[in-house]
C-alpha atoms as a PDB file:
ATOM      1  CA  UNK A   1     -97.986  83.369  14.717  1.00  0.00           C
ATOM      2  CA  UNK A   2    -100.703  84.298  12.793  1.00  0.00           C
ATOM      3  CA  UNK A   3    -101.314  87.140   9.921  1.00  0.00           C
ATOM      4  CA  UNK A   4    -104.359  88.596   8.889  1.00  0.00           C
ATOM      5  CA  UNK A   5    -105.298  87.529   5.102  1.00  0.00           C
ATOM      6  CA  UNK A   6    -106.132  91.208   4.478  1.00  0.00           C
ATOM      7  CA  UNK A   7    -102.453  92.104   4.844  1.00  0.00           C
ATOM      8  CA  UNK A   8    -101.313  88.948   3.085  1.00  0.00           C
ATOM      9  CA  UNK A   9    -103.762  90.385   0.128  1.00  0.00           C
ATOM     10  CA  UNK A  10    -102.354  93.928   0.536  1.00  0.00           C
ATOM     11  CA  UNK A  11     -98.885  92.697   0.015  1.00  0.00           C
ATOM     12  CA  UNK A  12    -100.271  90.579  -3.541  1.00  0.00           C
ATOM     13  CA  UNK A  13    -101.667  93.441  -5.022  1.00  0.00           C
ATOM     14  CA  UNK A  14     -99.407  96.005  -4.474  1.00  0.00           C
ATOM     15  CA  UNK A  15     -96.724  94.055  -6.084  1.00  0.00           C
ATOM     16  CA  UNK A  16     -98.872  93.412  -9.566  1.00  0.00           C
ATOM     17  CA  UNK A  17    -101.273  90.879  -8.737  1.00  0.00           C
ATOM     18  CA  UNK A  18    -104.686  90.904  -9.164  1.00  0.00           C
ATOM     19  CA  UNK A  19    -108.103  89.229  -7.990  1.00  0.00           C
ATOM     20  CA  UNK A  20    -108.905  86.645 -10.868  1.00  0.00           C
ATOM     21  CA  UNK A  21    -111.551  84.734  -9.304  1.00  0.00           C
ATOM     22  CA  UNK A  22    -113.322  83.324  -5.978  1.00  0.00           C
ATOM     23  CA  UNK A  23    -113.501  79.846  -5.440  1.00  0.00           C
ATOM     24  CA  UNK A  24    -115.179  77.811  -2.799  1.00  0.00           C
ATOM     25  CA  UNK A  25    -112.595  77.795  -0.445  1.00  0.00           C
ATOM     26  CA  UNK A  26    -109.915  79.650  -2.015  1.00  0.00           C
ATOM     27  CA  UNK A  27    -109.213  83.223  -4.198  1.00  0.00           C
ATOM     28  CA  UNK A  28    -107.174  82.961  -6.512  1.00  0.00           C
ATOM     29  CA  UNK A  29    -104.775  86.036  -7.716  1.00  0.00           C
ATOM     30  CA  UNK A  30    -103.179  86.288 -10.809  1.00  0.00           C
ATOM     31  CA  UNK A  31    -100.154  88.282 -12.151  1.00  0.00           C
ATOM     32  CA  UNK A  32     -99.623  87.278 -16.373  1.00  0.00           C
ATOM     33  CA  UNK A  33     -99.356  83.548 -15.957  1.00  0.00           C
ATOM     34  CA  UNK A  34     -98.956  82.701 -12.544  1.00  0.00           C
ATOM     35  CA  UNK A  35    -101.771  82.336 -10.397  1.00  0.00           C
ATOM     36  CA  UNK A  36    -101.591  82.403  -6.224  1.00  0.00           C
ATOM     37  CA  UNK A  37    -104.545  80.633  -4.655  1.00  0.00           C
ATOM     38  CA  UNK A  38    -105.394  82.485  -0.977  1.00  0.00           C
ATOM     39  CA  UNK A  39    -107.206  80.656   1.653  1.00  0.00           C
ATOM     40  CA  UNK A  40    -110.782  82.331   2.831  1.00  0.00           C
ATOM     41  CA  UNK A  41    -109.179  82.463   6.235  1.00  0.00           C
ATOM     42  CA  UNK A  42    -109.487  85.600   8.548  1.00  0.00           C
ATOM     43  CA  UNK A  43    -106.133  84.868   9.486  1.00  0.00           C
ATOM     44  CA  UNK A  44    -102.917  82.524   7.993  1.00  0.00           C
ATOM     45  CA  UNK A  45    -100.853  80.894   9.575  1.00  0.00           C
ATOM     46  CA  UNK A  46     -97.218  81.974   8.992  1.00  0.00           C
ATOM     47  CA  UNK A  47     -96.094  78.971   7.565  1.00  0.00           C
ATOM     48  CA  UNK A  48     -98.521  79.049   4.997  1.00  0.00           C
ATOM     49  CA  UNK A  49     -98.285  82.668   4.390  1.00  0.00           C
ATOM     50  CA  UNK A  50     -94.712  82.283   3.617  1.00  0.00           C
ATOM     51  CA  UNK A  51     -95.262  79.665   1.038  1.00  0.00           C
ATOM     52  CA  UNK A  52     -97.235  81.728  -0.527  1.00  0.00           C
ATOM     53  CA  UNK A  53     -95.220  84.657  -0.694  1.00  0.00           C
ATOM     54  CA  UNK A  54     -92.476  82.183  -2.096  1.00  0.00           C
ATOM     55  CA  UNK A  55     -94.996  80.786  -4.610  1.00  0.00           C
ATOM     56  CA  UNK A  56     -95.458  84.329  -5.842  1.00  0.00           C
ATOM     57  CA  UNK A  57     -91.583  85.257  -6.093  1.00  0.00           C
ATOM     58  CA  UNK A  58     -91.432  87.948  -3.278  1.00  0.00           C
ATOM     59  CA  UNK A  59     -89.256  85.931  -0.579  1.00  0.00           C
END
């Protein structure tokens, strides 16, 4: 299953974090110290979307 990075985003920011910078491949999003790094993907796969919802503390 796949989900859409724009949702994936959506969830981020509404929960405190914010764009910090673009990187090649990756964004990364900050929230005080802890920075998430989001693949330039139209769409995640959900594997890697839920690491990286674990990574930023909401699952």
């Amino acid at each position: 299953m796949l989900l859409k990075r724009r949702d994936l985003i959506e969830t981020l920011t509404s929960n405190g974090y914010e764009l910090y910078r673009h990187g090649s491949n990756h964004d990364i999003y900050r929230k005080g110290k802890k920075q998430i790094a989001i693949p330039r993907h139209k769409e995640i796969v959900e594997d890697t979307a839920r690491g990286i919802l674990k990574e930023a503390g909401l699952k």
